[in-house]
PDB file of N, CA and C in Angstrom:
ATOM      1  N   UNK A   1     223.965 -49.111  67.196  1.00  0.00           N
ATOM      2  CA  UNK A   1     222.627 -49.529  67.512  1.00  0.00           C
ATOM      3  C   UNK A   1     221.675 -48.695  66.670  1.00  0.00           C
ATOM      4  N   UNK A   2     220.860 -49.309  65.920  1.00  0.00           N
ATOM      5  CA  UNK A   2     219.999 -48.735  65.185  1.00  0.00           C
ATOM      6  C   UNK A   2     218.770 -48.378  65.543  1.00  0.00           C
ATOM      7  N   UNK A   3     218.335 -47.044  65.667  1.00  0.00           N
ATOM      8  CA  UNK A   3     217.181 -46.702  66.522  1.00  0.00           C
ATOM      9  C   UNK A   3     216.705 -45.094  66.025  1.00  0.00           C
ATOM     10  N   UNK A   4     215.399 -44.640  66.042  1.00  0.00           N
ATOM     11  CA  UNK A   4     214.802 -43.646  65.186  1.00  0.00           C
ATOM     12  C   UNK A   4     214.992 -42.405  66.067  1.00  0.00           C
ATOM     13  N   UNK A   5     215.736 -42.600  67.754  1.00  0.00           N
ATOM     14  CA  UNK A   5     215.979 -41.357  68.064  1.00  0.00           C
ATOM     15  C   UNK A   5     217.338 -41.551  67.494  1.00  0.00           C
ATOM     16  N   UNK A   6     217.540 -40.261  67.614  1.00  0.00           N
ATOM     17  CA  UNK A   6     219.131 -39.866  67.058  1.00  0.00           C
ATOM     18  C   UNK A   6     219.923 -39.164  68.169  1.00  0.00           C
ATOM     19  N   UNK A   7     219.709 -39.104  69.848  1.00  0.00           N
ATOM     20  CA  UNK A   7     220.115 -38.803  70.567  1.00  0.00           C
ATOM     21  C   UNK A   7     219.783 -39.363  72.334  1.00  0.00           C
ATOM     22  N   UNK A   8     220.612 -39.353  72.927  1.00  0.00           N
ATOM     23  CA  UNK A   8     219.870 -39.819  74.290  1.00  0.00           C
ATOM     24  C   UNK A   8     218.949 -38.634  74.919  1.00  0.00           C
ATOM     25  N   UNK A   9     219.471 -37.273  74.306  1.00  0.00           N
ATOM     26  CA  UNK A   9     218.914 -36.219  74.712  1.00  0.00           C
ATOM     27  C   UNK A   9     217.203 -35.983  74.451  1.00  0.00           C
ATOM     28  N   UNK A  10     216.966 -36.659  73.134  1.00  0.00           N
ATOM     29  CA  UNK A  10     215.714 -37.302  72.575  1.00  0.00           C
ATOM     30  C   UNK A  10     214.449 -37.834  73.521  1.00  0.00           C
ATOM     31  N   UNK A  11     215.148 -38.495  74.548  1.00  0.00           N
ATOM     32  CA  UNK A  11     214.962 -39.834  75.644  1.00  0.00           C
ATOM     33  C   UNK A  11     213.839 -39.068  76.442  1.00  0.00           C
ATOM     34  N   UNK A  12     212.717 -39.171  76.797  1.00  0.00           N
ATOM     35  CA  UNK A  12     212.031 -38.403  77.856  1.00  0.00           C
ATOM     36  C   UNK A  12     212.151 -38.859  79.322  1.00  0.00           C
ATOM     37  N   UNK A  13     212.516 -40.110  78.997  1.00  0.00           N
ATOM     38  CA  UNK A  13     213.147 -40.501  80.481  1.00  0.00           C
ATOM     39  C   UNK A  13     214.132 -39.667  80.809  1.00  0.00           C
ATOM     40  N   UNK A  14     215.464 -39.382  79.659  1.00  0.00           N
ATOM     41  CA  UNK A  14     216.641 -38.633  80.204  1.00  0.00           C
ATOM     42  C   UNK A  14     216.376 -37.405  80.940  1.00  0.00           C
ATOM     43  N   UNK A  15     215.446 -36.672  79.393  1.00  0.00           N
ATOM     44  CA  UNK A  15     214.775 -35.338  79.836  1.00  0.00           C
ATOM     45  C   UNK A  15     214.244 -35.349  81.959  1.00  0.00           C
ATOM     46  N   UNK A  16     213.348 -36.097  81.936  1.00  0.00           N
ATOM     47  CA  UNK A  16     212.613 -35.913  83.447  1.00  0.00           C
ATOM     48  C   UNK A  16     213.827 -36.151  84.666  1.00  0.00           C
ATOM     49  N   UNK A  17     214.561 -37.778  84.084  1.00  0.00           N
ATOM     50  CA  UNK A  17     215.671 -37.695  85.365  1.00  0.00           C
ATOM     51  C   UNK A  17     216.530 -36.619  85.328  1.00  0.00           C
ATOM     52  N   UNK A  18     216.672 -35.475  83.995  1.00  0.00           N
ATOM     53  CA  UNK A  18     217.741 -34.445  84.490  1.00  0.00           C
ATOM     54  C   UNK A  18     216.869 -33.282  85.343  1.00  0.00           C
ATOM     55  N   UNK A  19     215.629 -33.329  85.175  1.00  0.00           N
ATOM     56  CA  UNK A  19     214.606 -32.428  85.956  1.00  0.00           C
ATOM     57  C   UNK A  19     214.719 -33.206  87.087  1.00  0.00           C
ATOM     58  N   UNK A  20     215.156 -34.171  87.502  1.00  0.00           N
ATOM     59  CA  UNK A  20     214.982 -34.947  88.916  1.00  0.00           C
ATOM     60  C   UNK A  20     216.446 -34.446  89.886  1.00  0.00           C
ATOM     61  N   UNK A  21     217.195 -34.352  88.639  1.00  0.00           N
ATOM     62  CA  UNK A  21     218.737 -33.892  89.056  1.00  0.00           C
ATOM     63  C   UNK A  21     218.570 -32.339  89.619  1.00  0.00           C
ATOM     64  N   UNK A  22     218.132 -31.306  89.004  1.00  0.00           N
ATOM     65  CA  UNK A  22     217.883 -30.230  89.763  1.00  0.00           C
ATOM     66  C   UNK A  22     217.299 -29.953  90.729  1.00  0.00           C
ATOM     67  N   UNK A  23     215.915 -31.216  90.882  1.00  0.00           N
ATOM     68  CA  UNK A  23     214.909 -31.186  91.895  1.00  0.00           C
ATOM     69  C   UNK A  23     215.899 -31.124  93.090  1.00  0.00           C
ATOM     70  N   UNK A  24     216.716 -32.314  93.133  1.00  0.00           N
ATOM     71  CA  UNK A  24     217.441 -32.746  94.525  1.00  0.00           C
ATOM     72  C   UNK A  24     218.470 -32.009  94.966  1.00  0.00           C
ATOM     73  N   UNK A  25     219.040 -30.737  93.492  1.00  0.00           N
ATOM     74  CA  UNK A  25     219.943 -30.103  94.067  1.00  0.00           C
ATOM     75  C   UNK A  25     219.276 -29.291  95.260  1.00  0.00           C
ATOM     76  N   UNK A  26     217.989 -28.799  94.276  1.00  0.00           N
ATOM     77  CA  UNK A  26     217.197 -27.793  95.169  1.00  0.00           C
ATOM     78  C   UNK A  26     216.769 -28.105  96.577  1.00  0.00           C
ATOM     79  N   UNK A  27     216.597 -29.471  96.202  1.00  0.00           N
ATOM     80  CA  UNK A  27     216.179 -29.572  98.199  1.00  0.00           C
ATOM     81  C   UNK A  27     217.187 -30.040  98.999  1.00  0.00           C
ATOM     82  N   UNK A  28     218.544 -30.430  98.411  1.00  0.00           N
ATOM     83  CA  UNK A  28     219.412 -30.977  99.103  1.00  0.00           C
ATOM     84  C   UNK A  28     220.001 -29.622  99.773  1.00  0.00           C
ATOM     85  N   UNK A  29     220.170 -28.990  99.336  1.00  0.00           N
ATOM     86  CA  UNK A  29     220.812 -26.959  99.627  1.00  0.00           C
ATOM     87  C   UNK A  29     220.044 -26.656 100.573  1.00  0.00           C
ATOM     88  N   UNK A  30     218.985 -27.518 101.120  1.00  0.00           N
ATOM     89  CA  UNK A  30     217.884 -26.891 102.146  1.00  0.00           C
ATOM     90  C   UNK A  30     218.818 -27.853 103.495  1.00  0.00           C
ATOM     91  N   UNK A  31     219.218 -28.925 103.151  1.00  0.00           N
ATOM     92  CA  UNK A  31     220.069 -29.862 104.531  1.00  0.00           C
ATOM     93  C   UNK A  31     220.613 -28.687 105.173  1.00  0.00           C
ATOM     94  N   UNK A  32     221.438 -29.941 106.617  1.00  0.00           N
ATOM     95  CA  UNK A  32     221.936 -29.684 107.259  1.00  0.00           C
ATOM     96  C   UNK A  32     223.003 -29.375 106.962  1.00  0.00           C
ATOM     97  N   UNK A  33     224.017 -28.770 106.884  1.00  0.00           N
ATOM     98  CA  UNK A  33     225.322 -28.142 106.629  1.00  0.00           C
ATOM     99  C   UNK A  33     226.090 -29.619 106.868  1.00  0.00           C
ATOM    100  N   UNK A  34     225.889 -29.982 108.086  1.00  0.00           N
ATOM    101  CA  UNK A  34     226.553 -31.225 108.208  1.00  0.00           C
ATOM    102  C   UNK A  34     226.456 -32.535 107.830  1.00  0.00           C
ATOM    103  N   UNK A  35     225.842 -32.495 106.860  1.00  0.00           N
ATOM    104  CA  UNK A  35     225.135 -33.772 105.827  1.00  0.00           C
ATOM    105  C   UNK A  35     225.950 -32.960 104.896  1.00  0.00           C
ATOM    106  N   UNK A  36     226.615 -32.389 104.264  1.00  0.00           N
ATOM    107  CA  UNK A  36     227.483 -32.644 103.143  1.00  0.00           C
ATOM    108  C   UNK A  36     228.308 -33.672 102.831  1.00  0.00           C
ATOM    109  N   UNK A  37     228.809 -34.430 103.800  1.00  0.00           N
ATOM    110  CA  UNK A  37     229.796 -35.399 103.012  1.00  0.00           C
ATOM    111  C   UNK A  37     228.815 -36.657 103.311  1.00  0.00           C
ATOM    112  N   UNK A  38     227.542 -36.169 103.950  1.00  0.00           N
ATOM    113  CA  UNK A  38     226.928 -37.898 104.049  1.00  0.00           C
ATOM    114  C   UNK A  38     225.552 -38.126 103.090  1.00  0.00           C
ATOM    115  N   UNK A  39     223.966 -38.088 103.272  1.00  0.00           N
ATOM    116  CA  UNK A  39     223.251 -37.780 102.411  1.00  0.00           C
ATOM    117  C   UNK A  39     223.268 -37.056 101.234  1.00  0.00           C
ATOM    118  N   UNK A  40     223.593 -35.856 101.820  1.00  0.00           N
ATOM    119  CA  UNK A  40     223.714 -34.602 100.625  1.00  0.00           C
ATOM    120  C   UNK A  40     224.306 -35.233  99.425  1.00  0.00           C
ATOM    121  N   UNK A  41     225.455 -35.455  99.876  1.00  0.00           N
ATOM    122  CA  UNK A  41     226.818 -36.030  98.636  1.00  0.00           C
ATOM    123  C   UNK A  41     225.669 -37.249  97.878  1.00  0.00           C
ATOM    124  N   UNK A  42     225.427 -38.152  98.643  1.00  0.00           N
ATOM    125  CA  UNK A  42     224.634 -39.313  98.119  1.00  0.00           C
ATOM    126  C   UNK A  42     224.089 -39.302  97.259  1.00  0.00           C
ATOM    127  N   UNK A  43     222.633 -38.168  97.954  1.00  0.00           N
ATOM    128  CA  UNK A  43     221.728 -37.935  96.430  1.00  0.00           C
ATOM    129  C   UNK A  43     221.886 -37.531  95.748  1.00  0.00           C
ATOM    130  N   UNK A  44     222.891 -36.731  96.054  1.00  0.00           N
ATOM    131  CA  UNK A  44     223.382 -35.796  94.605  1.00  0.00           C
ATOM    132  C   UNK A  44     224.191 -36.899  93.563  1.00  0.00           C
ATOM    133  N   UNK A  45     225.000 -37.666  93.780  1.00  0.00           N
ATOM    134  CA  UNK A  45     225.364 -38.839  93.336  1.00  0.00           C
ATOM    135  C   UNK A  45     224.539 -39.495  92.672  1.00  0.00           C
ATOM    136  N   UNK A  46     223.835 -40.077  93.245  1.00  0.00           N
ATOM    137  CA  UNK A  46     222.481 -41.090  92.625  1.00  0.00           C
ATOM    138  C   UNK A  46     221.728 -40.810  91.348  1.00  0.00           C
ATOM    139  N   UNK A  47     221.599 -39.300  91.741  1.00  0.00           N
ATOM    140  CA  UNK A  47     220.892 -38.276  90.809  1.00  0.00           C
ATOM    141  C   UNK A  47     221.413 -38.233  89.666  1.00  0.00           C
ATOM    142  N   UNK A  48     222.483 -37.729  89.567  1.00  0.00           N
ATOM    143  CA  UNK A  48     223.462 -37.911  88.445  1.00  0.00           C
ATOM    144  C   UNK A  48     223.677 -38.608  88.028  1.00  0.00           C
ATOM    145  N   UNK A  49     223.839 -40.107  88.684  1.00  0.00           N
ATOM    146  CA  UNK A  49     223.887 -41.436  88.224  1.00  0.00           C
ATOM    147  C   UNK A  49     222.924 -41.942  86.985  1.00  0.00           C
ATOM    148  N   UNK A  50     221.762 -41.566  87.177  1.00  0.00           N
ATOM    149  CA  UNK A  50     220.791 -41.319  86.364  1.00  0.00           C
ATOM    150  C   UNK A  50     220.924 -41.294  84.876  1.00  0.00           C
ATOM    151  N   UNK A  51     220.581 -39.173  84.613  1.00  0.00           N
ATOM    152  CA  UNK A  51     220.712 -39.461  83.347  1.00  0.00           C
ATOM    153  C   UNK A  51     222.129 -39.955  82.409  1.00  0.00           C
ATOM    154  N   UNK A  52     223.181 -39.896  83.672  1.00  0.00           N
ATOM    155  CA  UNK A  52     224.535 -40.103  82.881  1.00  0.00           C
ATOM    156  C   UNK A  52     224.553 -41.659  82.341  1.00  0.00           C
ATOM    157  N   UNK A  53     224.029 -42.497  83.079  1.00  0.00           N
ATOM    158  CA  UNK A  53     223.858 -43.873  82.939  1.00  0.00           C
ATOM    159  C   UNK A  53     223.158 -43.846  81.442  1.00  0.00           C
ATOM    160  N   UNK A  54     221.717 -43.294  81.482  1.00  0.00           N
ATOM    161  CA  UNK A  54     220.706 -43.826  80.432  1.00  0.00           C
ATOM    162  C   UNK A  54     222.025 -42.959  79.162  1.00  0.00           C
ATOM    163  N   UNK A  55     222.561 -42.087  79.197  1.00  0.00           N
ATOM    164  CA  UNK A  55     223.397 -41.254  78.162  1.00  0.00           C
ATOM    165  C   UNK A  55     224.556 -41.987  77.697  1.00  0.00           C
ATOM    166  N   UNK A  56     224.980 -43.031  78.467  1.00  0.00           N
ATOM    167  CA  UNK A  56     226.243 -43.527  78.560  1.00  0.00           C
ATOM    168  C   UNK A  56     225.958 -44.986  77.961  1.00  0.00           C
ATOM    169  N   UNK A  57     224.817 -45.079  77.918  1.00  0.00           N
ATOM    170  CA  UNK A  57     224.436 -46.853  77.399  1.00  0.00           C
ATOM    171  C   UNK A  57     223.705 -46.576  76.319  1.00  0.00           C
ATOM    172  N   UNK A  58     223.404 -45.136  75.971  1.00  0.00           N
ATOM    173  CA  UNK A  58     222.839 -45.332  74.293  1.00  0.00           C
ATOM    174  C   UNK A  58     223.846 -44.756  73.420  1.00  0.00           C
ATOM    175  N   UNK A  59     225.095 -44.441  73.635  1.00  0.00           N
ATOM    176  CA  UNK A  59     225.900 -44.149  73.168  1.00  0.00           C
ATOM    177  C   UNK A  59     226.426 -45.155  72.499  1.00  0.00           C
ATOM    178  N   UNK A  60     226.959 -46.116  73.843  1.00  0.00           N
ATOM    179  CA  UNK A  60     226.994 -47.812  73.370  1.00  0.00           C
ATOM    180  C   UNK A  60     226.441 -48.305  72.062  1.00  0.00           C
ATOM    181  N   UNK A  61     227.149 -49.140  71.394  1.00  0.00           N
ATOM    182  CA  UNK A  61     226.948 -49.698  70.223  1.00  0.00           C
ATOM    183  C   UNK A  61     225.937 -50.783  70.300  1.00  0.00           C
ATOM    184  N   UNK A  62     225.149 -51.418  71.400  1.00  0.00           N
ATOM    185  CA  UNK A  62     224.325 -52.523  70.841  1.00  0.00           C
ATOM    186  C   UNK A  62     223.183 -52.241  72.171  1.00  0.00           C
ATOM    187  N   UNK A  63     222.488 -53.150  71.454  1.00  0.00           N
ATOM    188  CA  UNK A  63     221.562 -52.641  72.380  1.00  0.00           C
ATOM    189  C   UNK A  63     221.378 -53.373  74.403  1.00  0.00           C
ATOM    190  N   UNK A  64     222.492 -54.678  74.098  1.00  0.00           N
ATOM    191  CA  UNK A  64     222.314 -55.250  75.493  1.00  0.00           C
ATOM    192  C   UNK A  64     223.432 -54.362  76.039  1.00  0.00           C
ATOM    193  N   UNK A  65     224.550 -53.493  75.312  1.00  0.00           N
ATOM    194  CA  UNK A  65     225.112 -52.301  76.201  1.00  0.00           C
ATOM    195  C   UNK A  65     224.208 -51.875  76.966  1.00  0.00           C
ATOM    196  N   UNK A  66     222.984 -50.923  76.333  1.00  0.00           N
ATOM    197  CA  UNK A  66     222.254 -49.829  76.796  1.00  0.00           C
ATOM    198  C   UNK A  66     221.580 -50.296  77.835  1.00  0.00           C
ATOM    199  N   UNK A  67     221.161 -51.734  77.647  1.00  0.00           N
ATOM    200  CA  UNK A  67     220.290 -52.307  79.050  1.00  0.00           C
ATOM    201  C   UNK A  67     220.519 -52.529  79.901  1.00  0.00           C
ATOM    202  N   UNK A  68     222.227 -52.702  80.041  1.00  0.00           N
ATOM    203  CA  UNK A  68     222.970 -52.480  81.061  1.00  0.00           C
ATOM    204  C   UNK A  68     223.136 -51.789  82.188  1.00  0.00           C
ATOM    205  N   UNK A  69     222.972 -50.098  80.999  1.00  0.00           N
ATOM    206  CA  UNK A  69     223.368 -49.077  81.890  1.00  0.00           C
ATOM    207  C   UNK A  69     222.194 -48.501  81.989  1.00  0.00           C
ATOM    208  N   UNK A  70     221.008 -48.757  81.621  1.00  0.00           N
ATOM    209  CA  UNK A  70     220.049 -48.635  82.217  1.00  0.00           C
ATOM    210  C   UNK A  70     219.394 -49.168  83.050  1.00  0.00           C
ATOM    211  N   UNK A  71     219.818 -50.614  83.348  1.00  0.00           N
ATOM    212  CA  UNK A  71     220.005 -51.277  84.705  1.00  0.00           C
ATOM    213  C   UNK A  71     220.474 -50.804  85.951  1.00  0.00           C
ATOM    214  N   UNK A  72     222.168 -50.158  85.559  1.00  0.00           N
ATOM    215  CA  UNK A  72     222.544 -49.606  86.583  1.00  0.00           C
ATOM    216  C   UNK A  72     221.613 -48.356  87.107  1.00  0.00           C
ATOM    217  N   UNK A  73     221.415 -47.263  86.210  1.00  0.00           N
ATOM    218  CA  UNK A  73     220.583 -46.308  86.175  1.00  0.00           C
ATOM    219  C   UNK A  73     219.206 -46.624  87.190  1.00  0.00           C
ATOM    220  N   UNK A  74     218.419 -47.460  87.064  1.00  0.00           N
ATOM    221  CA  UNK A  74     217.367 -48.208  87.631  1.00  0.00           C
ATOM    222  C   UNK A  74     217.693 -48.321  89.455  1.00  0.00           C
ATOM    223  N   UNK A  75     218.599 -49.387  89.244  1.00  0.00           N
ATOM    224  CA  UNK A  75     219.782 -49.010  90.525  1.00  0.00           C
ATOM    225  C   UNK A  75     219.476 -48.234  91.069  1.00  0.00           C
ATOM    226  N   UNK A  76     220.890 -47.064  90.557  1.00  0.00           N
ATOM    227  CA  UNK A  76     220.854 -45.567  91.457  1.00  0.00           C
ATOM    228  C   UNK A  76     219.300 -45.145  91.805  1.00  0.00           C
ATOM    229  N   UNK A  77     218.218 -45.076  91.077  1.00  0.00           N
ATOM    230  CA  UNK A  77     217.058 -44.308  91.448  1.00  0.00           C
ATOM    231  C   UNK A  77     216.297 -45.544  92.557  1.00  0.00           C
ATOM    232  N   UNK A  78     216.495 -46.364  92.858  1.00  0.00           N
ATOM    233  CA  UNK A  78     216.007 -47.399  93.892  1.00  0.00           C
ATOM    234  C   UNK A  78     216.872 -46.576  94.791  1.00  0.00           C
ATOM    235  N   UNK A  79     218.395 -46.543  94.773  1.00  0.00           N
ATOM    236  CA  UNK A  79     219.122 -45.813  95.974  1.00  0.00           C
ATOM    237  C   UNK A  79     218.140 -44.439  96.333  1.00  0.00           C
ATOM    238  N   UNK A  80     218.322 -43.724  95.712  1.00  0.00           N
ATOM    239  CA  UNK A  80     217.615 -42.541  95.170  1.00  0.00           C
ATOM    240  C   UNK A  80     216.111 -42.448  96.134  1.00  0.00           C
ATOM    241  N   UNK A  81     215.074 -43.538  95.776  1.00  0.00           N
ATOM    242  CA  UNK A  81     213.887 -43.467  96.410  1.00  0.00           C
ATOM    243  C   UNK A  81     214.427 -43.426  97.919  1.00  0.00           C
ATOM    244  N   UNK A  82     215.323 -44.421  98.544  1.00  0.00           N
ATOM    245  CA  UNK A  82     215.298 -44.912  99.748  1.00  0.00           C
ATOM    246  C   UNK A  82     215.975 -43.787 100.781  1.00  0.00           C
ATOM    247  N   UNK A  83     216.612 -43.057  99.873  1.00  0.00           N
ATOM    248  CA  UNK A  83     217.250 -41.543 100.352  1.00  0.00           C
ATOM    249  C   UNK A  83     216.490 -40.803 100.520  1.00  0.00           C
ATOM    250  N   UNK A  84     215.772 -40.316  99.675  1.00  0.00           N
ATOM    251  CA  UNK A  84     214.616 -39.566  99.572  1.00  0.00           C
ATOM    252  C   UNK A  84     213.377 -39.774 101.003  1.00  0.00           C
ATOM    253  N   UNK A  85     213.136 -41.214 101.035  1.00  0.00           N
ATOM    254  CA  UNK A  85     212.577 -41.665 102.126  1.00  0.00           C
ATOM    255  C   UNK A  85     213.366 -41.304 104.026  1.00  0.00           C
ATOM    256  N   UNK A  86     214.202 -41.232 104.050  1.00  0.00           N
ATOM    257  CA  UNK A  86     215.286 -41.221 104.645  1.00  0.00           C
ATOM    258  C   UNK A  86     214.836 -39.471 104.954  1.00  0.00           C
ATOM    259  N   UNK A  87     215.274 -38.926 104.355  1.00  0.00           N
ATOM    260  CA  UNK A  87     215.263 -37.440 104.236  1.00  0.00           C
ATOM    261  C   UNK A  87     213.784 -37.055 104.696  1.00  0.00           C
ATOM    262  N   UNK A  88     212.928 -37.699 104.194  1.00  0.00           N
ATOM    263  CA  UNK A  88     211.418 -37.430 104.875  1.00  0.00           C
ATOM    264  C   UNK A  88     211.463 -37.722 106.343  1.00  0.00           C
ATOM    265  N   UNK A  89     212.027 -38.787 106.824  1.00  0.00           N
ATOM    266  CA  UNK A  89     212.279 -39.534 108.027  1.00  0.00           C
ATOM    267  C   UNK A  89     212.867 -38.501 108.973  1.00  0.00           C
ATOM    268  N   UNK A  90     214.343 -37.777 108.500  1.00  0.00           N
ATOM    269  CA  UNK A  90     214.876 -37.326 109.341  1.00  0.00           C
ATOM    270  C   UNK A  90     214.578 -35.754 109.112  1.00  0.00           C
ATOM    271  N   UNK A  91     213.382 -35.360 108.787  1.00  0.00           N
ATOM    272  CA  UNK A  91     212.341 -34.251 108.672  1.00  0.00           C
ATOM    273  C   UNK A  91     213.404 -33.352 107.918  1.00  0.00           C
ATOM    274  N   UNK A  92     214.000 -33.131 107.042  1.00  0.00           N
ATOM    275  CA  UNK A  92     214.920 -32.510 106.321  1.00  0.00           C
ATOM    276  C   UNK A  92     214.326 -32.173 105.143  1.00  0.00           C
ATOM    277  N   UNK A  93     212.765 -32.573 104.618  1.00  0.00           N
ATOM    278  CA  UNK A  93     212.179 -32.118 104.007  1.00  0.00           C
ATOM    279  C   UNK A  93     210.656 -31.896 104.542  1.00  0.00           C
ATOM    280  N   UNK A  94     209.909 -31.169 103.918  1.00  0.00           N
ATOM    281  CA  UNK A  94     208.201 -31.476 104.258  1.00  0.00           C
ATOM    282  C   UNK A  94     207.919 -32.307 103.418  1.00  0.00           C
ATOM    283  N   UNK A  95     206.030 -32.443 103.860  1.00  0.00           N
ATOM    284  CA  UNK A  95     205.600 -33.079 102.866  1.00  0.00           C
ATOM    285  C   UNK A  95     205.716 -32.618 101.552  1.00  0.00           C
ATOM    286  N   UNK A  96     205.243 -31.693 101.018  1.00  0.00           N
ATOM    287  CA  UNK A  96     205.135 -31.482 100.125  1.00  0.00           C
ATOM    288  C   UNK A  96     206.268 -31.188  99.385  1.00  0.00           C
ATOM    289  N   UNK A  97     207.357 -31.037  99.768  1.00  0.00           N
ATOM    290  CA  UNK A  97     208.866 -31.229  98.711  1.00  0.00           C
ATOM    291  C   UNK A  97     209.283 -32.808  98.480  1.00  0.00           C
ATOM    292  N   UNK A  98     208.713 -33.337 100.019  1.00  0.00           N
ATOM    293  CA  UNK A  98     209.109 -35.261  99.491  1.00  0.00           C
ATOM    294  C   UNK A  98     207.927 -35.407  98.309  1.00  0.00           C
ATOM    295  N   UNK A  99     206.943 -35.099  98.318  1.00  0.00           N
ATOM    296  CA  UNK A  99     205.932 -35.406  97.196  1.00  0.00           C
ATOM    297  C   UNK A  99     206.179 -35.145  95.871  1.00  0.00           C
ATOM    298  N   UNK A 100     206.540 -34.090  96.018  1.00  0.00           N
ATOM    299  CA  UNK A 100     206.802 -33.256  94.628  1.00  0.00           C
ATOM    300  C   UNK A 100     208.335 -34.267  94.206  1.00  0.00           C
ATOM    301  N   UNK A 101     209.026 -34.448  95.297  1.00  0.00           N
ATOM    302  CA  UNK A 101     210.196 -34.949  94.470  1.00  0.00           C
ATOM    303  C   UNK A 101     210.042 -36.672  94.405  1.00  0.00           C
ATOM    304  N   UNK A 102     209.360 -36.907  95.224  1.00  0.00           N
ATOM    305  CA  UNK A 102     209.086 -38.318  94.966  1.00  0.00           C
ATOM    306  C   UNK A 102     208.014 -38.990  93.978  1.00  0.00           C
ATOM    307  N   UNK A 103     207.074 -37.890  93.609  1.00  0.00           N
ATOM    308  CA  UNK A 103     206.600 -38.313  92.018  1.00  0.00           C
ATOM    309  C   UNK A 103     207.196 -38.300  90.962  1.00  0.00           C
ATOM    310  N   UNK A 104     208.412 -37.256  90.674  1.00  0.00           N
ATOM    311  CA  UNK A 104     209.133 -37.090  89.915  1.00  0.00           C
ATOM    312  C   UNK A 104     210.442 -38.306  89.507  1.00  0.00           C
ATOM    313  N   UNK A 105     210.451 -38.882  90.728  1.00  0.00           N
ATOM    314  CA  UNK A 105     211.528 -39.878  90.825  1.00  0.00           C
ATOM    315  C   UNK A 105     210.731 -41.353  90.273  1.00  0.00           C
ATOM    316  N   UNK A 106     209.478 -41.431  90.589  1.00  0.00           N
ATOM    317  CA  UNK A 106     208.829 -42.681  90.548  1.00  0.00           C
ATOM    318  C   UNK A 106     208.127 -42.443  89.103  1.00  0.00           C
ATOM    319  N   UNK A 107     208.196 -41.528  88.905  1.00  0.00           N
ATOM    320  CA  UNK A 107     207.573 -41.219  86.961  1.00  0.00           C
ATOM    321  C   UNK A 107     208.911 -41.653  86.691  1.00  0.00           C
ATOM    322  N   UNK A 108     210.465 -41.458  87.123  1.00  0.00           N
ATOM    323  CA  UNK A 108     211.355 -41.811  86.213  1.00  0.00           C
ATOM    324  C   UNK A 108     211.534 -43.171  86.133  1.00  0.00           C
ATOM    325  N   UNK A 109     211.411 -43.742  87.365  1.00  0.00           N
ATOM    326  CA  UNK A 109     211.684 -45.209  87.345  1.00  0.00           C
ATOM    327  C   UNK A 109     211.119 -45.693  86.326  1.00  0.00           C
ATOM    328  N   UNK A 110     209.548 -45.410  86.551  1.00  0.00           N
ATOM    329  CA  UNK A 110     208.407 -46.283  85.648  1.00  0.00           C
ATOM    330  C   UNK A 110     208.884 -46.177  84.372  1.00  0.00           C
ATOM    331  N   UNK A 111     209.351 -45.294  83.712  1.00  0.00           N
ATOM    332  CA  UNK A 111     209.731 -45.140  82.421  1.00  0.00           C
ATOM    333  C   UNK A 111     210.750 -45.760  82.197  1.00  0.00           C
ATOM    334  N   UNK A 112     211.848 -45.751  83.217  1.00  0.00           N
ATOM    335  CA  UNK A 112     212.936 -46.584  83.102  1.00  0.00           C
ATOM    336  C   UNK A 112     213.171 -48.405  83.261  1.00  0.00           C
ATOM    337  N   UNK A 113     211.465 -48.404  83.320  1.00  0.00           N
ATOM    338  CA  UNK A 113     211.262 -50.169  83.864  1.00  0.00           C
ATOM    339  C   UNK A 113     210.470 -50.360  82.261  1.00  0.00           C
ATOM    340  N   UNK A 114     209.825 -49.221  81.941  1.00  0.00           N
ATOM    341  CA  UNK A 114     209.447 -49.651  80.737  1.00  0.00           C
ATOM    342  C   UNK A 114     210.317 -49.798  79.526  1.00  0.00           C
ATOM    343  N   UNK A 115     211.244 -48.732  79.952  1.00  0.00           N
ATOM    344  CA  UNK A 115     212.497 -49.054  78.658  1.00  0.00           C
ATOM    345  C   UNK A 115     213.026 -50.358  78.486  1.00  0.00           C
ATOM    346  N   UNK A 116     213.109 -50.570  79.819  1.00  0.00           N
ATOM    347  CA  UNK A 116     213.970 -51.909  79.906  1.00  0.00           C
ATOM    348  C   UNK A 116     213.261 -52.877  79.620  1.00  0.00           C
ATOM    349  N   UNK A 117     211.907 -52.935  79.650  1.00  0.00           N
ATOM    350  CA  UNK A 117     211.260 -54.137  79.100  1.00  0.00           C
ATOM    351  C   UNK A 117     210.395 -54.401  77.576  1.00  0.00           C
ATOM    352  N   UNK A 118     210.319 -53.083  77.474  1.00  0.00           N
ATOM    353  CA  UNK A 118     210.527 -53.073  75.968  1.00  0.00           C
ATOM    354  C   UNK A 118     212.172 -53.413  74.932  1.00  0.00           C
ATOM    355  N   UNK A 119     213.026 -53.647  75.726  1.00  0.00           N
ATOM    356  CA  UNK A 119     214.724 -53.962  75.570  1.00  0.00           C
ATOM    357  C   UNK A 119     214.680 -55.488  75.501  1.00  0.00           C
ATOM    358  N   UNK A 120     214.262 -56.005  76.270  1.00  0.00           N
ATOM    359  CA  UNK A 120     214.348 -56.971  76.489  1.00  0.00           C
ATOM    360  C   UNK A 120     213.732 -58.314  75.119  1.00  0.00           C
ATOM    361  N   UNK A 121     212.725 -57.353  74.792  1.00  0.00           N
ATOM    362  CA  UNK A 121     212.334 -58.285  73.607  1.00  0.00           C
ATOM    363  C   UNK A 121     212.508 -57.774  72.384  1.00  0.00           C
TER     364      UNK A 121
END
């Protein structure tokens, strides 16, 4: 695929969702001990899902690969918001850590809705 970055690492989307990936480690380590194999595991999942997705589809040779897995990517961070929401719900965060991490998540999407529709044509 021919394109003027020369890396996914390049990507500022990648860049922010891997800042999104630490965000959630950081507040997920704040849970309940007993949310490890249920939420915890999740977001941490989702999270990762992320930049590995957008990394894994520009690697890909064409470009309806990459839109793929930036589809899926898109995905996980919809999972991602609704967890996040969830976690506000079951007071496992404050406000101000759901804020902080839920702008961070919704700056990634947006970027990741714009990739994809700049892909598209």
């Amino acid at each position: 695929m021919s394109n003027s970055l020369n890396s996914y690492k390049d990507l500022i989307v990648w860049q922010r969702s891997m800042e999104l990936v630490t965000e959630i480690y950081k507040l997920t380590y704040k849970f309940p001990k007993e949310e490890i194999y249920g939420i915890i595991s999740q977001m941490k999942r989702c999270a990762i899902s992320i930049p590995s997705n957008i990394a894994e589809g520009r690697r890909r040779d064409s470009k309806k690969e990459f839109r793929r897995f930036l589809v899926i990517a898109y995905g996980s961070g919809a999972e991602l918001e609704t967890q996040v929401e969830i976690s506000k719900r079951l007071k496992f965060v404050n406000e101000s850590e759901f804020l902080k991490t839920n702008e961070l998540l919704l700056e990634t999407m947006k970027m990741l809705n714009k990739l994809l529709s700049t892909l598209r044509t």
